[in-house]
Each structure stands twice: as C-alpha cells, then as structure tokens.
Protein backbone atom coordinates (compact mmCIF):
# COMPACT_ATOMS: atom_id res chain seq x y z
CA UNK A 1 1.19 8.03 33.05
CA UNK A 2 0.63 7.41 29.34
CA UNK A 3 2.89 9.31 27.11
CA UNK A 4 0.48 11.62 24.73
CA UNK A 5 -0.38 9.94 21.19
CA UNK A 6 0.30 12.55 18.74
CA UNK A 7 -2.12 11.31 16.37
CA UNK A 8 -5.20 11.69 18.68
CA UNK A 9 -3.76 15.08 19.36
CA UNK A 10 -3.91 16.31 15.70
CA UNK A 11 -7.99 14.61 15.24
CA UNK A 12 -9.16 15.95 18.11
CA UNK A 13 -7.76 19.32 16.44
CA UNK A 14 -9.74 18.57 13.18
CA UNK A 15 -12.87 17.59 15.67
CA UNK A 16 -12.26 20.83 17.58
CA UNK A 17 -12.50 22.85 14.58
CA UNK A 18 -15.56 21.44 12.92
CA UNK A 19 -17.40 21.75 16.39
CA UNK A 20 -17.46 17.49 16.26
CA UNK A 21 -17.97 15.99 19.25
CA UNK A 22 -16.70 11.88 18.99
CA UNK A 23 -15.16 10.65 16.25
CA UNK A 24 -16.04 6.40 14.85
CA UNK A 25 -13.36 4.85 13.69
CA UNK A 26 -14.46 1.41 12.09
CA UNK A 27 -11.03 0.78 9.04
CA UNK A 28 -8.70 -2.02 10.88
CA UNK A 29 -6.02 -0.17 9.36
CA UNK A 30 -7.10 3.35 10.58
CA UNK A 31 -7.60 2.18 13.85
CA UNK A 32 -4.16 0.27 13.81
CA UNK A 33 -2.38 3.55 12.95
CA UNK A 34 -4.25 5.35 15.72
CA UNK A 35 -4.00 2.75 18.69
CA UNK A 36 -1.57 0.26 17.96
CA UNK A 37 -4.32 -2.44 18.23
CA UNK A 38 -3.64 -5.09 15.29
CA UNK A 39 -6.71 -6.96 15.84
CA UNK A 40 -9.36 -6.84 12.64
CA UNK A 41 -12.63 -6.51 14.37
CA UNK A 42 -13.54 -3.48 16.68
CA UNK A 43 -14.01 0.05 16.11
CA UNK A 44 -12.56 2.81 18.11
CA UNK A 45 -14.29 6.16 19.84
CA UNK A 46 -12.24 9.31 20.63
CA UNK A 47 -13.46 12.24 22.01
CA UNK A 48 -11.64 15.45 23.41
CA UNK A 49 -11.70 14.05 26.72
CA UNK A 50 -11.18 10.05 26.04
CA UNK A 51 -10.33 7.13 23.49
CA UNK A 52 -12.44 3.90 23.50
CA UNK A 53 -11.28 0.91 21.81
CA UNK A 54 -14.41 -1.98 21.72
CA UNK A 55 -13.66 -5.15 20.54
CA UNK A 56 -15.38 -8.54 21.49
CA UNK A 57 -13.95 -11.25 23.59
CA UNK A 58 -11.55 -12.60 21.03
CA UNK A 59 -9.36 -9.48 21.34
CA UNK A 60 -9.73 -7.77 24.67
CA UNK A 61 -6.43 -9.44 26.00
CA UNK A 62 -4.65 -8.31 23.10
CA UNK A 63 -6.32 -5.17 22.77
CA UNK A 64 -5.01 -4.60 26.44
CA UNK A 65 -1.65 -5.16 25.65
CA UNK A 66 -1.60 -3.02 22.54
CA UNK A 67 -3.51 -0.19 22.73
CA UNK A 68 -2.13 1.87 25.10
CA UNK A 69 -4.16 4.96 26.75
CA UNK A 70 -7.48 3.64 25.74
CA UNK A 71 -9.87 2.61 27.25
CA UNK A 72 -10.83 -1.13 26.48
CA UNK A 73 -14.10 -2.07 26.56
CA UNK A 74 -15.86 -6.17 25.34
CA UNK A 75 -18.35 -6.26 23.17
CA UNK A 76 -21.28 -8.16 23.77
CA UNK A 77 -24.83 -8.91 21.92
CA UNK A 78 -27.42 -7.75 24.15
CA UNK A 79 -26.13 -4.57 24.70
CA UNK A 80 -24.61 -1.65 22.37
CA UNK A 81 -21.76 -0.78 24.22
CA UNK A 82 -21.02 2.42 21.63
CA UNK A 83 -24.28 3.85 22.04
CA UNK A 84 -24.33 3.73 25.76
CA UNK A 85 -20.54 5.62 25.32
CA UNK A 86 -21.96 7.85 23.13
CA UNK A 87 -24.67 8.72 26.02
CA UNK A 88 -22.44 8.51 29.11
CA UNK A 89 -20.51 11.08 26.91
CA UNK A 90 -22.44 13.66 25.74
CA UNK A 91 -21.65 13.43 22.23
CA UNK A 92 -24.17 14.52 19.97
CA UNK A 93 -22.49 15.72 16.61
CA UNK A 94 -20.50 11.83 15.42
CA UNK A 95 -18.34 11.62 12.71
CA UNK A 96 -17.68 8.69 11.01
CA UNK A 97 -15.60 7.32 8.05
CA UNK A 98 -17.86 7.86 5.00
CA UNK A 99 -14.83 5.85 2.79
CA UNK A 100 -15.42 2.79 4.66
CA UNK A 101 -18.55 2.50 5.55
CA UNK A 102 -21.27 0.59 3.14
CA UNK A 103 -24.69 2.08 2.51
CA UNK A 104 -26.36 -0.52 4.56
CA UNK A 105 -23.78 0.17 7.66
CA UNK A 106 -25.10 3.74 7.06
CA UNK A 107 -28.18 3.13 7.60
CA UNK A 108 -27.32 0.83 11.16
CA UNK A 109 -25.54 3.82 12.10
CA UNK A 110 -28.52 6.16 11.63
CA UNK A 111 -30.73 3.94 13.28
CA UNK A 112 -28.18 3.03 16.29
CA UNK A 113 -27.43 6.20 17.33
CA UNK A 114 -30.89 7.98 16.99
CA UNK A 115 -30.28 11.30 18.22
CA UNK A 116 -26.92 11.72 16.97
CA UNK A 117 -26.23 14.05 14.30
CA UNK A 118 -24.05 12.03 11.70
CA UNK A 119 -20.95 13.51 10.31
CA UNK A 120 -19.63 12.35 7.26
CA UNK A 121 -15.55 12.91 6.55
CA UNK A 122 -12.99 11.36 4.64
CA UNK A 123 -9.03 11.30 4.52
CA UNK A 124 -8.84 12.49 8.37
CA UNK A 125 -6.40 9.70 9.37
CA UNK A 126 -5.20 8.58 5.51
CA UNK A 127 -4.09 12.04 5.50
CA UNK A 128 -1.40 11.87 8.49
CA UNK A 129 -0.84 8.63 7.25
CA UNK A 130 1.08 9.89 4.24
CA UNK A 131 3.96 11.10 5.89
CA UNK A 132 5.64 8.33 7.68
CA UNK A 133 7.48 8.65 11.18
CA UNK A 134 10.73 7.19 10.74
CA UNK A 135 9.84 3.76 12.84
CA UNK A 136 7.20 3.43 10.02
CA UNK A 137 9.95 3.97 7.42
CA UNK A 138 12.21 1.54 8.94
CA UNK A 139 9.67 -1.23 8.57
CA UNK A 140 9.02 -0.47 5.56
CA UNK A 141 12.79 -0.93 4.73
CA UNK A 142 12.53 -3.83 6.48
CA UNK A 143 10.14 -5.27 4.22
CA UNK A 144 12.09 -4.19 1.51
CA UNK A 145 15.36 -5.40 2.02
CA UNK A 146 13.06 -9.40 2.53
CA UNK A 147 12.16 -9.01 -0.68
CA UNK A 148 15.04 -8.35 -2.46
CA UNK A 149 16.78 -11.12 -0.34
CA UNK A 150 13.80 -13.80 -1.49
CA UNK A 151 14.28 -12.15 -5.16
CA UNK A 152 17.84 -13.20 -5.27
CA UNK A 153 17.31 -15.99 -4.45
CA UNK A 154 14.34 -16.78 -6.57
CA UNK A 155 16.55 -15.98 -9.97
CA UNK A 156 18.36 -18.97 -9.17
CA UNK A 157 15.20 -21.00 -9.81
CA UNK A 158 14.34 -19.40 -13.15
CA UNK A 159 14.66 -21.19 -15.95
CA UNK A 160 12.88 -22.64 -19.03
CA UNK A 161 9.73 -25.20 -18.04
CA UNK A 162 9.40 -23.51 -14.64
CA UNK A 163 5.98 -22.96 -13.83
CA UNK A 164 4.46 -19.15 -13.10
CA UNK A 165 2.43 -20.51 -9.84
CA UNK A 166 5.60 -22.34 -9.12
CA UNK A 167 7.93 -19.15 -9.06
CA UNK A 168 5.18 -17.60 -7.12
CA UNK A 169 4.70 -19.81 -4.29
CA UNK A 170 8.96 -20.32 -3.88
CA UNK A 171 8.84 -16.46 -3.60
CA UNK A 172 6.09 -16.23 -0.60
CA UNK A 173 7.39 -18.97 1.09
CA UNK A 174 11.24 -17.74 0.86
CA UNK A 175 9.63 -14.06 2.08
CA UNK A 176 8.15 -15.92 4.79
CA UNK A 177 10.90 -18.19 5.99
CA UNK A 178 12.97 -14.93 6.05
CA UNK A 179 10.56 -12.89 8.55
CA UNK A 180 7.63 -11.71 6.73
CA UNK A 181 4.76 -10.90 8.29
CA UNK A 182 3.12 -12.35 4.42
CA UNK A 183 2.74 -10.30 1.41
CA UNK A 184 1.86 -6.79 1.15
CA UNK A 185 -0.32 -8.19 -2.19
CA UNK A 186 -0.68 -11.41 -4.33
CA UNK A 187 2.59 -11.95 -6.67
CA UNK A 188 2.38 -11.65 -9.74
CA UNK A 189 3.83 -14.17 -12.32
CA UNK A 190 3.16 -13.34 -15.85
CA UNK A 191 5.41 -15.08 -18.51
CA UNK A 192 4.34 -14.61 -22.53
CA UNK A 193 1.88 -13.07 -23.86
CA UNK A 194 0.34 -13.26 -20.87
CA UNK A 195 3.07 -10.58 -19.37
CA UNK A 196 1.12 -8.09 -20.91
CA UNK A 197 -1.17 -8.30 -18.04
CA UNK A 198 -0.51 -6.09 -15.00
CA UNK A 199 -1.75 -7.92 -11.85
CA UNK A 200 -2.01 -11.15 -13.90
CA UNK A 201 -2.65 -14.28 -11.95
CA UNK A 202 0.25 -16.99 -11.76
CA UNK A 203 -1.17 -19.93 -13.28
CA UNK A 204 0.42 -23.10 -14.50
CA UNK A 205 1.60 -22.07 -17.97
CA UNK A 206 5.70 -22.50 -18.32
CA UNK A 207 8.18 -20.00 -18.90
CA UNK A 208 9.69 -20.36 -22.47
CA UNK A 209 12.05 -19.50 -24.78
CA UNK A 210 11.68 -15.88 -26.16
CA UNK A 211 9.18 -14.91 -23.28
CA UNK A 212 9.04 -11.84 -20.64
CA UNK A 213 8.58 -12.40 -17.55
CA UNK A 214 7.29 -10.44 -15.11
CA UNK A 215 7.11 -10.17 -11.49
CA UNK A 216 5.18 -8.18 -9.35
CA UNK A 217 6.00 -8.53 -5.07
CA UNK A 218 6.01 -7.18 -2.23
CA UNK A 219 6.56 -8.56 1.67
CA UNK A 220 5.09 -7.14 5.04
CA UNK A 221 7.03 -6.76 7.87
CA UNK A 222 5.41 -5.50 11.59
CA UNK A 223 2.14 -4.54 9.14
CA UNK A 224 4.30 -2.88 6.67
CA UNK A 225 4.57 -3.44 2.82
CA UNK A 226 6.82 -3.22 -0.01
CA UNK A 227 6.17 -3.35 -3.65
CA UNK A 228 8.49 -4.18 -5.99
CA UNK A 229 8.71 -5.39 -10.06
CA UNK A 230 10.86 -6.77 -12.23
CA UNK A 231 11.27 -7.55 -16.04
CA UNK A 232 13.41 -11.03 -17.32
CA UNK A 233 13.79 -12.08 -21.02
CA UNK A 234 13.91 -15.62 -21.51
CA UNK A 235 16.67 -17.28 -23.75
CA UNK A 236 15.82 -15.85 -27.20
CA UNK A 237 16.43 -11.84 -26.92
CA UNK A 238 14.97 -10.26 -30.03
CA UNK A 239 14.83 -6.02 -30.80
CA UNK A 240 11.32 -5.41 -30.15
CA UNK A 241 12.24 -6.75 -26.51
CA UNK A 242 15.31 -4.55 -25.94
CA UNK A 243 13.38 -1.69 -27.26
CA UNK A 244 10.65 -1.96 -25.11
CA UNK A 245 13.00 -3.00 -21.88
CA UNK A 246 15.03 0.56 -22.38
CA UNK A 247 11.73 2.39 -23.13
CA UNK A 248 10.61 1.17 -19.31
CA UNK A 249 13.88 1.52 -17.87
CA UNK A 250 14.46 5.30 -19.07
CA UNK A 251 10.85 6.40 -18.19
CA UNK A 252 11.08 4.67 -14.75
CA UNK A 253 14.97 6.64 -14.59
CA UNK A 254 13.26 9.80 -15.23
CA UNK A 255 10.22 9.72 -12.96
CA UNK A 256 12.64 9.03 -9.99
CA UNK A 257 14.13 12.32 -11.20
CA UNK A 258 11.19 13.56 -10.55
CA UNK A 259 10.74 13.08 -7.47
CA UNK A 260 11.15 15.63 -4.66
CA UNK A 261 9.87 17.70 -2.49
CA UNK A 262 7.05 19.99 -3.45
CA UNK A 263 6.17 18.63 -6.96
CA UNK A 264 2.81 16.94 -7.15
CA UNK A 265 2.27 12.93 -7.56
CA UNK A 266 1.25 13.70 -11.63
CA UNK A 267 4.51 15.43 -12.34
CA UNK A 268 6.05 11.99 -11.48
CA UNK A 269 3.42 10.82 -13.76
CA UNK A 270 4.27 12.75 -16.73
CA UNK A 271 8.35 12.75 -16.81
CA UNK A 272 7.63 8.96 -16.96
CA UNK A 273 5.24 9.16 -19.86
CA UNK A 274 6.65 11.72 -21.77
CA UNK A 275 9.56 8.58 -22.37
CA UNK A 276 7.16 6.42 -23.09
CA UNK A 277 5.00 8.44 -25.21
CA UNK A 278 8.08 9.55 -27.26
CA UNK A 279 8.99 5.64 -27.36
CA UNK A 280 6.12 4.99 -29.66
CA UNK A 281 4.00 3.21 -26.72
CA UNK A 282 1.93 5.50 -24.69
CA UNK A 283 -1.67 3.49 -25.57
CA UNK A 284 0.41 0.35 -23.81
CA UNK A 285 1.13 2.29 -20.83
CA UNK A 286 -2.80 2.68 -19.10
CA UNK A 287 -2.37 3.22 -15.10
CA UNK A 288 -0.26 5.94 -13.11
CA UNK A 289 3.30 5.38 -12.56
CA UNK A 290 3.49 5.18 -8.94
CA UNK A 291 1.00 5.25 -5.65
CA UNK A 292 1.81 5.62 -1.71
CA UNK A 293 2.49 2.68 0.08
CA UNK A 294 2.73 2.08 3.88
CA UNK A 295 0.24 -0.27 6.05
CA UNK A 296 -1.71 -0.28 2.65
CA UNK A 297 0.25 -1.19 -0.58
CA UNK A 298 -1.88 1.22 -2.64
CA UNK A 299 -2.66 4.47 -0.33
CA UNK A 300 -1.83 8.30 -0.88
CA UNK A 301 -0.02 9.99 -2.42
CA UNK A 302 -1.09 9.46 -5.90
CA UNK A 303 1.68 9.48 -8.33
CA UNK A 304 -0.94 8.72 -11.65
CA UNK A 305 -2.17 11.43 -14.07
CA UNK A 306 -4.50 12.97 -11.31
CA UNK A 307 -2.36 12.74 -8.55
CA UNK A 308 -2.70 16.43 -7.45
CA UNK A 309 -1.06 16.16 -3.85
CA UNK A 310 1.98 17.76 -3.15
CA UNK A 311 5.09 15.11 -2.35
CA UNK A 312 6.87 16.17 1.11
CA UNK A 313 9.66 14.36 3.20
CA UNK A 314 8.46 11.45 4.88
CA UNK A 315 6.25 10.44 2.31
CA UNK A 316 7.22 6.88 0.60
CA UNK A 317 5.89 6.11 -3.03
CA UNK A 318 6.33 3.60 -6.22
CA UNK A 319 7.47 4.50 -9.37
CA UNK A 320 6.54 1.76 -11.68
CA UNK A 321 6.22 2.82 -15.46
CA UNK A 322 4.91 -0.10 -17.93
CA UNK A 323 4.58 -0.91 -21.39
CA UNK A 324 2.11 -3.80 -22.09
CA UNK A 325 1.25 -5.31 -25.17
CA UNK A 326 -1.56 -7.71 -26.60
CA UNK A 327 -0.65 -10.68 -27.93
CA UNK A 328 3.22 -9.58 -27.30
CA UNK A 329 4.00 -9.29 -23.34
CA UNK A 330 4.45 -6.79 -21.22
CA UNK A 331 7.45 -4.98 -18.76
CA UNK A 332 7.28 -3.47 -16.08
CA UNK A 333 9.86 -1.96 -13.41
CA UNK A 334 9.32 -0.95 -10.12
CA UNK A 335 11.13 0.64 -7.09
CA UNK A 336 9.90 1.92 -3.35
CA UNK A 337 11.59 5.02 -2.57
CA UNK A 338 11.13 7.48 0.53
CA UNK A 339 11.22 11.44 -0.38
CA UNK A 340 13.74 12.91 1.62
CA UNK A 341 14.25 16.66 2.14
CA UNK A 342 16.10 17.19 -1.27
CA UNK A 343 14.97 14.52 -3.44
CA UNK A 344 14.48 10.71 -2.67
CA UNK A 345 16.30 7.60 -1.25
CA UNK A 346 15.48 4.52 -2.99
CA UNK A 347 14.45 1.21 -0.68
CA UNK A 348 14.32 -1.79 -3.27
CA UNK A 349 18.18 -3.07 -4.18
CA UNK A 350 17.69 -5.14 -7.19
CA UNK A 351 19.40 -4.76 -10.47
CA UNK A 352 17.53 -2.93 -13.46
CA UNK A 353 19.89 -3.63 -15.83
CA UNK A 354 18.17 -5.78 -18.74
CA UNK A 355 18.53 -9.45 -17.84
CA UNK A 356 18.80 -12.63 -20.09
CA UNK A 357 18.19 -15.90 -18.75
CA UNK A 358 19.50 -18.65 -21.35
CA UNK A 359 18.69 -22.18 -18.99
C-alpha cells in the first residue's frame, strides 16, 4: 500500500473546488515536486481518483522506480496515450499550466483534446512549493555547505593575472568533485569595471590590481540549489571601494533584519534600500534584494520592490543587496537563509567582512 502523497492531496482540493476534473502537468520541475520522477520529458495526469505519469521509452524504468503511486504509462507515436486517459476517465473540464505552456502548445492542446474544456491556472504547485518540508531544507543546506567548502578553497587561487573563466571553471569543478549534483546557475566572475555587471559572463580578462571582484555561485545537491555572492578587492584598496563595500554590507545586515515571519518579500526590499539610498547609490542598485530559491534558483517568494507575498516558516530566500557602477565595478553580497518561526537561520558560512587580496 502506497503511503498518501500530500501534495496530490492538497491539488485535488484546489481541483475539487473549482469543479476541475484532471489536472496536466507538463514543468519537469512541477512534476518532480509532485512525483518524485527526475526525468525531463513526460507530463503527468491526476485526477480525484488516479495519477498518471507518461513518459516515452527512455524513462519508463526510471519513472518506475521513482514515481511512486502512479501509474506509469510509455509513450508512443501512433497513439495519444493522454487523450485516450482523458476518455477512459471521464474528464471533461482539464486544467493545465498556463505559465509553461507556449502559445503554439496551446493551440496542440486545444486541438488534442477536442471536447475538453481547457482550464487555464497558474501558481497551483509553485505555490506549495514555497514552503519547504524539512528534507527539502536539508538539501538545500546541503548544497550550501558545497559551496562554501569549494569557496574556501577557491580564495586560495585568487590572485593578480588569474583569469575570470579560470576562477570559474576551478569553482564548478571543486563543487563537483565535492558532490554536486552541478550548479544551481552559471558563476559569475566579474573583475573591473566589468564587476559592475550582475550576471556578467566570466571571460578571459585578468584580475588586477585595484579591481573588485565579484562572484556569483551556487551548487545543486539531490535537485536542490544554493545561491551565494561575494565581493574581493584586489591589492590597491582605495575609499570609494570601502565606501561602497560597507554601503552593501549594512543594507544586506539590515534586510536580514528584516526578515521574519509575516512581513512581505518588499519589506525585505526596502530596509535594504533605504541603506543604500541613504548611501548616495540607490540609481546603482536596479533589481530586488532577494528571491525564493529551492529546485529553481529564482522561484517565490519575491523579496524585490513588488514582492507582495507574505514570508512564513519554511520558506527559504536570498538577500543580496548591490551597488553597481559604470565604468567603476560593482559589489554585491549574498546569503541563503531559511525563515524560521521567529526570524531566520542563515545557510551560506562565508565571511562578509571586507577582504583584501595583495598577491
């Protein structure tokens, strides 16, 4: 006997109470959270009665050994095994996931499943998958605790001439070698002027006297990520450095202040800015201080200016202030923490303190 999957439990809820008959779920990482399947091409079916997992024959061994409770079912090209579930079903009222489907998928749908009235929803599953259970967390810490392990040992390698794509690749492949799944994102490795870039690419320019550098990381671990950044100076320190370094660090101080239980993701946003603003630098400081991150690096909550949801235990966010500018460089320092029941627990272990590399 299967043991009941609370997360079916609390769609077919949703389903039940917008008279919806089947539910289409065709995001890999929606259908991951929901099954346990990790393969990325299938879709999966639920109804009040049953869950259907179809997947072609690349994936039905796997999806056998992962998905437990559903029912598996191979995907072929001369028949449409959904639509003949759909019949043998009953289901005549479908929803599907308008936030991941393409207008042209739309229209397959449509003409597919003739007959069927076509539901459009969004956030069903995104929505439970705010608050983490605390296996989820645990990964996440997981992936965490890599990355500030690589990190470490990364600083060792930093030094003047080094190479951004160079410090880049040593990073992945030190996250790997130490159990990553792979990265939760492309590192960033921004050095000069070119700091003053947020998601800059690593390329082959050389870290040099005087410079930031930046880097931007984060490892998976069982499908997990962490996100992480940190801020160097190179050799030369001057003021406008230091001054921008402590601007960054006190804003990024005082939006984990911020967060707790109950206050919404712009709050965070704004006892971050107001530093910054204050500082002299709120035009250099453009996106929202922090975002949700669990199978997806970037998923709700929103911590940004907009970021109306309400923060509640379980929940795991960024909080990632910035100050970049043109022609200058850029800083930027980031930490994952978890919300807890009183305030929040933070996962990344790094220092903060301003750091000078003179070699």
């Amino acid at each position: 006997m299967s043991i009941p999957n609370p997360r079916i439990a609390a769609l077919r809820e949703k389903m039940a109470c917008e008279a919806i008959e089947g539910l289409l779920v065709t995001d890999p990482l929606n259908w991951r959270y929901i099954s346990g399947f990790r393969g990325d091409a299938g879709a999966l079916l639920l109804t009040q009665a049953s869950s259907h997992l179809f997947t072609d024959s690349r994936y039905v061994e796997q999806a056998h050994n992962e998905a437990e409770g559903f029912t598996i079912t191979m995907t072929t090209l001369d028949t449409d095994q959904i639509q003949a579930t759909l019949q043998k079903e009953g289901v005549r009222r479908l929803a599907f996931e308008k936030d991941h489907v393409t207008y042209s998928v739309w229209e397959k749908l449509k003409e597919r499943f003739a007959g069927v009235e076509m539901i459009a929803v969004s956030g069903w599953i995104e929505e439970q998958r705010m608050v983490k259970a605390p296996g989820e967390i645990a990964c996440i810490a997981k992936a965490q605790e890599i990355a500030d392990d690589a990190f470490a040992l990364l600083t060792q390698s930093i030094h003047k001439g080094v190479r951004e794509i160079d410090l880049a690749l040593e990073l992945e492949f030190t996250m790997r070698k130490m159990g990553a799944d792979g990265l939760a994102f492309p590192i960033t490795a921004v050095t000069g002027e070119r700091s003053s870039l947020p998601h800059g690419v690593p390329t082959g320019q050389v870290v040099s006297d005087g410079d930031f550098l930046t880097l931007d990381f984060g490892a998976k671990y069982e499908g997990y990520c962490s996100d992480e950044t940190r801020t160097f100076v190179i050799g030369r320190l001057d003021r406008k450095h230091e001054e921008v370094y402590d601007a960054v660090l006190e804003a990024q101080l005082a939006g984990l202040a911020a967060v707790k239980p109950g206050v919404q993701g712009r709050d965070v946003d704004a006892a971050g800015r107001k530093v910054i603003d204050a500082a002299g630098y709120g035009m250099y400081f453009g996106h929202g201080i922090g975002h949700g991150v669990g199978l997806n690096v970037h998923e709700d909550p929103s911590a940004g200016k907009k970021g109306e949801k309400v923060l509640g235990p379980g929940m795991v966010v960024t909080v990632e202030p910035g100050i970049y500018i043109p022609g200058f460089g850029g800083c930027r320092i980031e930490d994952i923490v978890v919300v807890t029941e009183t305030g929040c627990r933070i996962l990344s272990c790094s220092p903060k303190e301003l750091r000078v590399i003179d070699k």
